[in-house]
PDB file of N, CA and C in Angstrom:
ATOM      1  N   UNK A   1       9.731  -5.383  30.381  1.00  0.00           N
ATOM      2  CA  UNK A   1      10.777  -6.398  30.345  1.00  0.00           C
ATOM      3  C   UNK A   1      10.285  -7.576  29.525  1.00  0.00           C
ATOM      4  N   UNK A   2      10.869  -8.236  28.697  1.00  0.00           N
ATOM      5  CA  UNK A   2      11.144  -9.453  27.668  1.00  0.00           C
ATOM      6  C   UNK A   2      10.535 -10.421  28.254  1.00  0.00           C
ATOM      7  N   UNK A   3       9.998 -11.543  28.420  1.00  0.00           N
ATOM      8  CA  UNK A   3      10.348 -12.667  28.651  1.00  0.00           C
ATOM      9  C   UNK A   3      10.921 -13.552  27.671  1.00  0.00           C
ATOM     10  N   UNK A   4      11.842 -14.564  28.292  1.00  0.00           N
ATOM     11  CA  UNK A   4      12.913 -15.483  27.052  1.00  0.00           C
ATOM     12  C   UNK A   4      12.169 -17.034  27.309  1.00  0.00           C
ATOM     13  N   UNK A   5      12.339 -17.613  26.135  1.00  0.00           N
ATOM     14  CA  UNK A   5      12.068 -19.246  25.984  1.00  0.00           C
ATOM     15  C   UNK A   5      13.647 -19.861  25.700  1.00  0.00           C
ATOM     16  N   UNK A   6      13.769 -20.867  26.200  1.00  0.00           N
ATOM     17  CA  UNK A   6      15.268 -21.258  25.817  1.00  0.00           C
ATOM     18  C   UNK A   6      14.609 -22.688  25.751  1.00  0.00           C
ATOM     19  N   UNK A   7      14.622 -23.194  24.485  1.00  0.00           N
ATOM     20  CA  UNK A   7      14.092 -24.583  23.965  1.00  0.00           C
ATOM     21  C   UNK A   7      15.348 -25.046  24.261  1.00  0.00           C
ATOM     22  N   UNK A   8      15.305 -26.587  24.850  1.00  0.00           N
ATOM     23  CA  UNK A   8      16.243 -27.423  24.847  1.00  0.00           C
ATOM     24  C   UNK A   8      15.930 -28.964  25.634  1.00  0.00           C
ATOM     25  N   UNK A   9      16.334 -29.657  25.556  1.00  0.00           N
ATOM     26  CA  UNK A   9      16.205 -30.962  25.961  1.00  0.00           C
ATOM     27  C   UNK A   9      17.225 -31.493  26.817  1.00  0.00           C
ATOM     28  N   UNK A  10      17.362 -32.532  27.902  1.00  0.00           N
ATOM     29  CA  UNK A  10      17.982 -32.980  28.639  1.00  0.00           C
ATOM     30  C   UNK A  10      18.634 -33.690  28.375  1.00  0.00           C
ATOM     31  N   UNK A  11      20.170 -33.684  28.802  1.00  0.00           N
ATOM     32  CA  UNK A  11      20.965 -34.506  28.388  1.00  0.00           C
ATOM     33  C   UNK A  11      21.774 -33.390  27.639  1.00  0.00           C
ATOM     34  N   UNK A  12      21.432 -32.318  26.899  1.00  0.00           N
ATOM     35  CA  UNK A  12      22.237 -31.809  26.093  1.00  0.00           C
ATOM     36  C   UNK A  12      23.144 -31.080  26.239  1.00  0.00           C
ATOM     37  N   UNK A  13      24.327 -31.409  25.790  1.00  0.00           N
ATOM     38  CA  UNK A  13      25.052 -30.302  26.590  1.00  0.00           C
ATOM     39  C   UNK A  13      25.458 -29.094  26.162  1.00  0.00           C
ATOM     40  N   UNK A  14      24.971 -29.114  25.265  1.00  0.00           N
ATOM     41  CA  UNK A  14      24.316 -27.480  24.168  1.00  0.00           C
ATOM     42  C   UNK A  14      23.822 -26.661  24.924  1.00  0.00           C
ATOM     43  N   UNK A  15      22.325 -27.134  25.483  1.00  0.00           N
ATOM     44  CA  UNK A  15      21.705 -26.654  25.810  1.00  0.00           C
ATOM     45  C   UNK A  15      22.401 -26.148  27.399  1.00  0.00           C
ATOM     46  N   UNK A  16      22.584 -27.270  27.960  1.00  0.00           N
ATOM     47  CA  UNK A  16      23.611 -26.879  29.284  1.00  0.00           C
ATOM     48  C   UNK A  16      24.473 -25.763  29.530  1.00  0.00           C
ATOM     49  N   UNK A  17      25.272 -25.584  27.907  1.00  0.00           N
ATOM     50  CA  UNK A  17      26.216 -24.199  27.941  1.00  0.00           C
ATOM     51  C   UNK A  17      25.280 -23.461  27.877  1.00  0.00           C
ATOM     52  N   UNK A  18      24.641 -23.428  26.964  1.00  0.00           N
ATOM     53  CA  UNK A  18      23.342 -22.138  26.241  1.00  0.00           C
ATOM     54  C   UNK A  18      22.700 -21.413  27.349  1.00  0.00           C
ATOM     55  N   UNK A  19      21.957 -22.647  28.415  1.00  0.00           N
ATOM     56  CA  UNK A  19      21.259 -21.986  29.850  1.00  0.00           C
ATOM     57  C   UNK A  19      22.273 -21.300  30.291  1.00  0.00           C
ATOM     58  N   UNK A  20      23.378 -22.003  30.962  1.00  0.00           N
ATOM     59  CA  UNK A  20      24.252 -21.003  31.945  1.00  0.00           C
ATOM     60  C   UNK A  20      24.870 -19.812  30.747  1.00  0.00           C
ATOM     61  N   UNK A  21      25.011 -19.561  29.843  1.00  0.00           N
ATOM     62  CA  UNK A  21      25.263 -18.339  28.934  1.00  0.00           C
ATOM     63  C   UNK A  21      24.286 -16.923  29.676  1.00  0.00           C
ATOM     64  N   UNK A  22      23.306 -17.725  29.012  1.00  0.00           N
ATOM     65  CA  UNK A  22      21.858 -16.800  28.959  1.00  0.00           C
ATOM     66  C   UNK A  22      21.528 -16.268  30.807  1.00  0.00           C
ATOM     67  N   UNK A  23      21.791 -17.101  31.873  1.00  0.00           N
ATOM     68  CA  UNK A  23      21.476 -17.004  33.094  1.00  0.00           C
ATOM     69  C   UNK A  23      22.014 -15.944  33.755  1.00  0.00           C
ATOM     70  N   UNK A  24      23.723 -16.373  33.224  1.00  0.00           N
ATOM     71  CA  UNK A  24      24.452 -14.758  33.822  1.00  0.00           C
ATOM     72  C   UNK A  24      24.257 -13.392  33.455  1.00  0.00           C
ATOM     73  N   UNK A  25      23.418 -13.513  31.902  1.00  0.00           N
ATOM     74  CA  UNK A  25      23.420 -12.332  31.447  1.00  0.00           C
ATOM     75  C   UNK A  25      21.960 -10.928  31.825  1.00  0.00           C
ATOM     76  N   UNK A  26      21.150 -12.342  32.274  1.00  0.00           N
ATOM     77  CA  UNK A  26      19.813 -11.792  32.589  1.00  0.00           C
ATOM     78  C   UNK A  26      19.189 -11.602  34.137  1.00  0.00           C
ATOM     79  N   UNK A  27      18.766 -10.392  34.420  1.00  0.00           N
ATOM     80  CA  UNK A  27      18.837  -9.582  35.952  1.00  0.00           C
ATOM     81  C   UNK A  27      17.451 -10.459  36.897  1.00  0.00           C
ATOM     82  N   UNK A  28      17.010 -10.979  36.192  1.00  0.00           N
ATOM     83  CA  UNK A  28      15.867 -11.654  36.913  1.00  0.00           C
ATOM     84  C   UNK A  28      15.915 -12.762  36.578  1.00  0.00           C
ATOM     85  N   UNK A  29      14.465 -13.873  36.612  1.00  0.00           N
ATOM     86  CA  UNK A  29      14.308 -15.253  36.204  1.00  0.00           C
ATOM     87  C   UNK A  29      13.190 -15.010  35.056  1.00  0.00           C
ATOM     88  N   UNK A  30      13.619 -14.645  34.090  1.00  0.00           N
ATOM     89  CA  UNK A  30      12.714 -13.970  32.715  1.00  0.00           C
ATOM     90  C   UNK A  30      12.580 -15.142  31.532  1.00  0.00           C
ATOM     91  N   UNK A  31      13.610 -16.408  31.916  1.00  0.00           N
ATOM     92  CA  UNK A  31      13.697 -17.256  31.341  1.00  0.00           C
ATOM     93  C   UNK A  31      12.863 -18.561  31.547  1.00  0.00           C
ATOM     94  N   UNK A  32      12.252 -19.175  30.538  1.00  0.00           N
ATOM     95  CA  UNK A  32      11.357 -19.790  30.925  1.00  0.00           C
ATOM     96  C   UNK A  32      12.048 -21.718  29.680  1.00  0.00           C
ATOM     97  N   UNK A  33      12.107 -22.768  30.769  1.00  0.00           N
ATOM     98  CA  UNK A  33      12.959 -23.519  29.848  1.00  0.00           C
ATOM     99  C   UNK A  33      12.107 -24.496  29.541  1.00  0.00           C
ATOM    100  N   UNK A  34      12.057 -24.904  28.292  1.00  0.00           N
ATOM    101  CA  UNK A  34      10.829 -25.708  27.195  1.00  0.00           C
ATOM    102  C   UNK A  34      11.755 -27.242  27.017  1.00  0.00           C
ATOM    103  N   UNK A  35      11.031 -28.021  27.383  1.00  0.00           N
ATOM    104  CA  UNK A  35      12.043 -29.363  26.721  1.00  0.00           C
ATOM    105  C   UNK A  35      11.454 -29.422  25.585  1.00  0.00           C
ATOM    106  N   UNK A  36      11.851 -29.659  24.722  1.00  0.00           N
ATOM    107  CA  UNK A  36      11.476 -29.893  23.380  1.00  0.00           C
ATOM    108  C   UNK A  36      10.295 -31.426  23.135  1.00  0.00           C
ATOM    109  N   UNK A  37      11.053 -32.298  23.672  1.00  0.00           N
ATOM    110  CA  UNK A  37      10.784 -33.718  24.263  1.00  0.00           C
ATOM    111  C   UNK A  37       9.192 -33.713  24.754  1.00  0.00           C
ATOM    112  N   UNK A  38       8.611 -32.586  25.490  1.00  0.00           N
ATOM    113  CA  UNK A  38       7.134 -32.512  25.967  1.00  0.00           C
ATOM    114  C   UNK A  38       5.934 -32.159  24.439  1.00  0.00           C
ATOM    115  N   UNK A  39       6.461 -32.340  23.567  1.00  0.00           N
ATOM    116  CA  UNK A  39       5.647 -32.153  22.869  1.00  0.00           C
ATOM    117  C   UNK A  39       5.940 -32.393  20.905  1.00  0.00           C
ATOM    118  N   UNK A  40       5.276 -33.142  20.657  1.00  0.00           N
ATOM    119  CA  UNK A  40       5.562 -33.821  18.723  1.00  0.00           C
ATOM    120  C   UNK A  40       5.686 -32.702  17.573  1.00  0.00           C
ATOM    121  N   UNK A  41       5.039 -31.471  18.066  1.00  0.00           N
ATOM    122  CA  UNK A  41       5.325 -30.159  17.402  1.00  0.00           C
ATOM    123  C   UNK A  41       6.837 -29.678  17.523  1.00  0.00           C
ATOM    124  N   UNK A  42       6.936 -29.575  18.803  1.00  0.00           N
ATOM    125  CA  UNK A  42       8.580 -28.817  19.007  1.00  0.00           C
ATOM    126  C   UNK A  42       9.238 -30.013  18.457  1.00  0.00           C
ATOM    127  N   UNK A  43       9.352 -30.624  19.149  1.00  0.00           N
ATOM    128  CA  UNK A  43      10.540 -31.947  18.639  1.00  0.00           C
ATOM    129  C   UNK A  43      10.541 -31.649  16.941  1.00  0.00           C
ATOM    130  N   UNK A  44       9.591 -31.780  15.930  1.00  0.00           N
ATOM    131  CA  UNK A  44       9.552 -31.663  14.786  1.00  0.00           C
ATOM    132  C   UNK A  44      10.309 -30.274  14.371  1.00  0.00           C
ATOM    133  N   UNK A  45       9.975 -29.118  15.177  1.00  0.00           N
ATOM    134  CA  UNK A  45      10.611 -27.614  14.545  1.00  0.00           C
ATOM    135  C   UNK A  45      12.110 -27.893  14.939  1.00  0.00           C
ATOM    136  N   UNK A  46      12.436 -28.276  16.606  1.00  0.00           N
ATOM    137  CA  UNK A  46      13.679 -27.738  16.675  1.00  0.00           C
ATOM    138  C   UNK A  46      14.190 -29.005  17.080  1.00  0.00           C
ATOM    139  N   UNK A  47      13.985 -30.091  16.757  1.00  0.00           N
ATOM    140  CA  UNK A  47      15.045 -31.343  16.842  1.00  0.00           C
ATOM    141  C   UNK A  47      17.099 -31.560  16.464  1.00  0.00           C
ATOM    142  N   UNK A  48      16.443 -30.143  15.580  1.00  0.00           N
ATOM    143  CA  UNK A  48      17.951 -30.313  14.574  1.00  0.00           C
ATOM    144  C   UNK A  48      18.531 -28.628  15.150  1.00  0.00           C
ATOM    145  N   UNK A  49      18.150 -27.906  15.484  1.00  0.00           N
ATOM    146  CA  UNK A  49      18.551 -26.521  15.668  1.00  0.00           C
ATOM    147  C   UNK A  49      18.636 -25.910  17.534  1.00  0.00           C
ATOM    148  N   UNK A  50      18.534 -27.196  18.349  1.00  0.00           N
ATOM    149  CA  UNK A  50      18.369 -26.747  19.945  1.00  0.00           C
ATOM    150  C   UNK A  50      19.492 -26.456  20.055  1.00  0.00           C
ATOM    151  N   UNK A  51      20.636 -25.957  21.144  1.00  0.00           N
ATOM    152  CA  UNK A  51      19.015 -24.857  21.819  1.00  0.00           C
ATOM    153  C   UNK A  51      18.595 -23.360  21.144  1.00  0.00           C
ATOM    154  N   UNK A  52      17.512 -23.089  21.120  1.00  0.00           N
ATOM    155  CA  UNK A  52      17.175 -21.913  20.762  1.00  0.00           C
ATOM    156  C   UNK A  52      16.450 -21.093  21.572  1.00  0.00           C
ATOM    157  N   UNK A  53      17.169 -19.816  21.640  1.00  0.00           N
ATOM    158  CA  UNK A  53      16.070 -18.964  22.628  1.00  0.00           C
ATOM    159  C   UNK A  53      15.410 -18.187  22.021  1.00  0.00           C
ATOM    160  N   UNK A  54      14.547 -17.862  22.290  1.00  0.00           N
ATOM    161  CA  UNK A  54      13.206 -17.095  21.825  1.00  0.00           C
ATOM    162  C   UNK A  54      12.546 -16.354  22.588  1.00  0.00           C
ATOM    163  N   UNK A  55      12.066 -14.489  22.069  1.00  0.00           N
ATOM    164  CA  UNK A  55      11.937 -14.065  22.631  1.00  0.00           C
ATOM    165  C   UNK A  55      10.132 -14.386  22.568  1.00  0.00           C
ATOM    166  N   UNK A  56       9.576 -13.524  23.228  1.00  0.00           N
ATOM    167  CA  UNK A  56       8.193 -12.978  23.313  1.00  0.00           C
ATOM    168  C   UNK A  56       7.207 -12.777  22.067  1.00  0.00           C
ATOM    169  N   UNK A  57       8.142 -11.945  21.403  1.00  0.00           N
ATOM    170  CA  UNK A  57       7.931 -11.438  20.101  1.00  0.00           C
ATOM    171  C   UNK A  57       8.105 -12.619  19.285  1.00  0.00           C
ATOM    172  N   UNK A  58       8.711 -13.543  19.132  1.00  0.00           N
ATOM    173  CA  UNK A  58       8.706 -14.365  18.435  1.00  0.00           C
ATOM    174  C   UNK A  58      10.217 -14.575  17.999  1.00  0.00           C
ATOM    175  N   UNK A  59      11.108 -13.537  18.000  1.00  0.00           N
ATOM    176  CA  UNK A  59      12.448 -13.883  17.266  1.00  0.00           C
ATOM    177  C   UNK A  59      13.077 -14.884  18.096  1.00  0.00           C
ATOM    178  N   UNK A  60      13.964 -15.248  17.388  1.00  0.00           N
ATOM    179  CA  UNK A  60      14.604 -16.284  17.660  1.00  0.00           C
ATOM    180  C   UNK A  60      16.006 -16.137  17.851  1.00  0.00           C
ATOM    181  N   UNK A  61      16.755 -16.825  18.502  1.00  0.00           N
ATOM    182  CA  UNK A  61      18.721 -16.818  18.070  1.00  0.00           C
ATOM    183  C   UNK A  61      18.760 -18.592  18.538  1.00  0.00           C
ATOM    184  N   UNK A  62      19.095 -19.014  17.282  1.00  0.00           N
ATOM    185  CA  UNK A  62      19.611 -20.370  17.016  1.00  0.00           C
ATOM    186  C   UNK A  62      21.582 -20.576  17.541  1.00  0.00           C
ATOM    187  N   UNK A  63      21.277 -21.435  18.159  1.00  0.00           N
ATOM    188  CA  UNK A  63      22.720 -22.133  18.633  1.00  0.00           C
ATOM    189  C   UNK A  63      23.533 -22.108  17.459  1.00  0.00           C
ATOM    190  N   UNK A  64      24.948 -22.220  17.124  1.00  0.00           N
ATOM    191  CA  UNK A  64      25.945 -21.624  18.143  1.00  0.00           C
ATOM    192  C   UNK A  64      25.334 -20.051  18.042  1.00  0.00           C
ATOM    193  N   UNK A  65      25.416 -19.584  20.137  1.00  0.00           N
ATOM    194  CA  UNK A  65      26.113 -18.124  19.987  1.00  0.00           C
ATOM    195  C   UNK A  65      26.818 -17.961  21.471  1.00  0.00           C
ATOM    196  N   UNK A  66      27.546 -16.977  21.431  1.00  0.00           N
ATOM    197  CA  UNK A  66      28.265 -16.250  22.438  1.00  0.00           C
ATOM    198  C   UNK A  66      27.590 -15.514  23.312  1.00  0.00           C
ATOM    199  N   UNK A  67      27.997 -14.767  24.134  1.00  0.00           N
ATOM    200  CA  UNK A  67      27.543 -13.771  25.443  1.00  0.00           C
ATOM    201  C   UNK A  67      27.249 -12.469  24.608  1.00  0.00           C
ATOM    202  N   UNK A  68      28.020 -12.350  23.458  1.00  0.00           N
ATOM    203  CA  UNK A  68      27.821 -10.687  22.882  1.00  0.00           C
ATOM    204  C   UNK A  68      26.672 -11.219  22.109  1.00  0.00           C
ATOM    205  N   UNK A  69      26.524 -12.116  21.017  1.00  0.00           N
ATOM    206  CA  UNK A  69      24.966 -12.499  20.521  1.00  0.00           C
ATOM    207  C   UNK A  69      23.632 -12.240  21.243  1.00  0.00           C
ATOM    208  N   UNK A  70      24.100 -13.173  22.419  1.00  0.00           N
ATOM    209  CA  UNK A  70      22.740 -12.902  23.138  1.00  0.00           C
ATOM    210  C   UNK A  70      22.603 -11.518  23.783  1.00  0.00           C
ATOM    211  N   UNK A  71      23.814 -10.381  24.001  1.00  0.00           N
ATOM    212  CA  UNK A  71      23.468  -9.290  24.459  1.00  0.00           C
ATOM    213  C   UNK A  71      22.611  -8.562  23.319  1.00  0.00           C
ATOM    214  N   UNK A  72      23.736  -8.891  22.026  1.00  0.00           N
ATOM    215  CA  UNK A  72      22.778  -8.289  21.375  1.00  0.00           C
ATOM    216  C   UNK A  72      21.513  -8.268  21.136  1.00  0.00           C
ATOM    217  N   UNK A  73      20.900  -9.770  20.801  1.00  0.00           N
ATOM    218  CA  UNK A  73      19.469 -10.356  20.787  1.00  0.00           C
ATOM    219  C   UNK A  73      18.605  -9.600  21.872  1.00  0.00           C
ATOM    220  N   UNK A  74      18.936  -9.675  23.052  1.00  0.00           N
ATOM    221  CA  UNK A  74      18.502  -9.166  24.346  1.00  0.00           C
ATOM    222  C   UNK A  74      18.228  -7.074  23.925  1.00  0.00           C
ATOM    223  N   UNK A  75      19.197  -6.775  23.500  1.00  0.00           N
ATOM    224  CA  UNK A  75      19.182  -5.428  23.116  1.00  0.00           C
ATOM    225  C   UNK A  75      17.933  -5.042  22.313  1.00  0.00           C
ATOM    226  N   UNK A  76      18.338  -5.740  20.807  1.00  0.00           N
ATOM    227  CA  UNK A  76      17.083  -5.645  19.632  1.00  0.00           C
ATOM    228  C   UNK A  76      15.923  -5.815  19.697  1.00  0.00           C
ATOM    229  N   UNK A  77      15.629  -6.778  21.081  1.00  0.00           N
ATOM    230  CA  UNK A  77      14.073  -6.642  21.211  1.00  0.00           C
ATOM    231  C   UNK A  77      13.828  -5.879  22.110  1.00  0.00           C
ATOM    232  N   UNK A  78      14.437  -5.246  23.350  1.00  0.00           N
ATOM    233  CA  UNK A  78      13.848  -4.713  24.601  1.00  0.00           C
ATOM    234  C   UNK A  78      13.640  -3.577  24.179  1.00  0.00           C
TER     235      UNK A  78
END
């Protein structure tokens, strides 16, 4: 099984849809949530592109997406 990163910061309400997207779709707690804000590296990569989830492997799916995106994303790596 995958584990997911879902970069995002507080307050956002991007990120707010993005979590509850990603939450219903996934059978466990595989998700692991990064504020961006804890650190001068992230803030610099994904200041302009949150939220983004990220798998294990490294891929990525950048905001906007839907429930079928992330199934898919979820598919292509497992």
């Amino acid at each position: 099984m995958a584990n997911w990163v879902l970069y995002h910061t507080e307050g956002c309400h991007l990120c707010e849809q993005a979590q509850s997207l990603i939450t219903v779709l996934l059978v466990d707690d595989s998700l692991q949530l990064v504020d961006i804000m804890s650190d001068e590296v992230l803030i610099a990569e994904y200041q302009t592109s949150i939220p983004v989830l990220k798998s294990e492997q490294g891929s990525q799916l950048c905001w906007p997406f839907a429930s079928q995106d992330v199934r898919q994303f979820f598919t292509q790596i497992e």
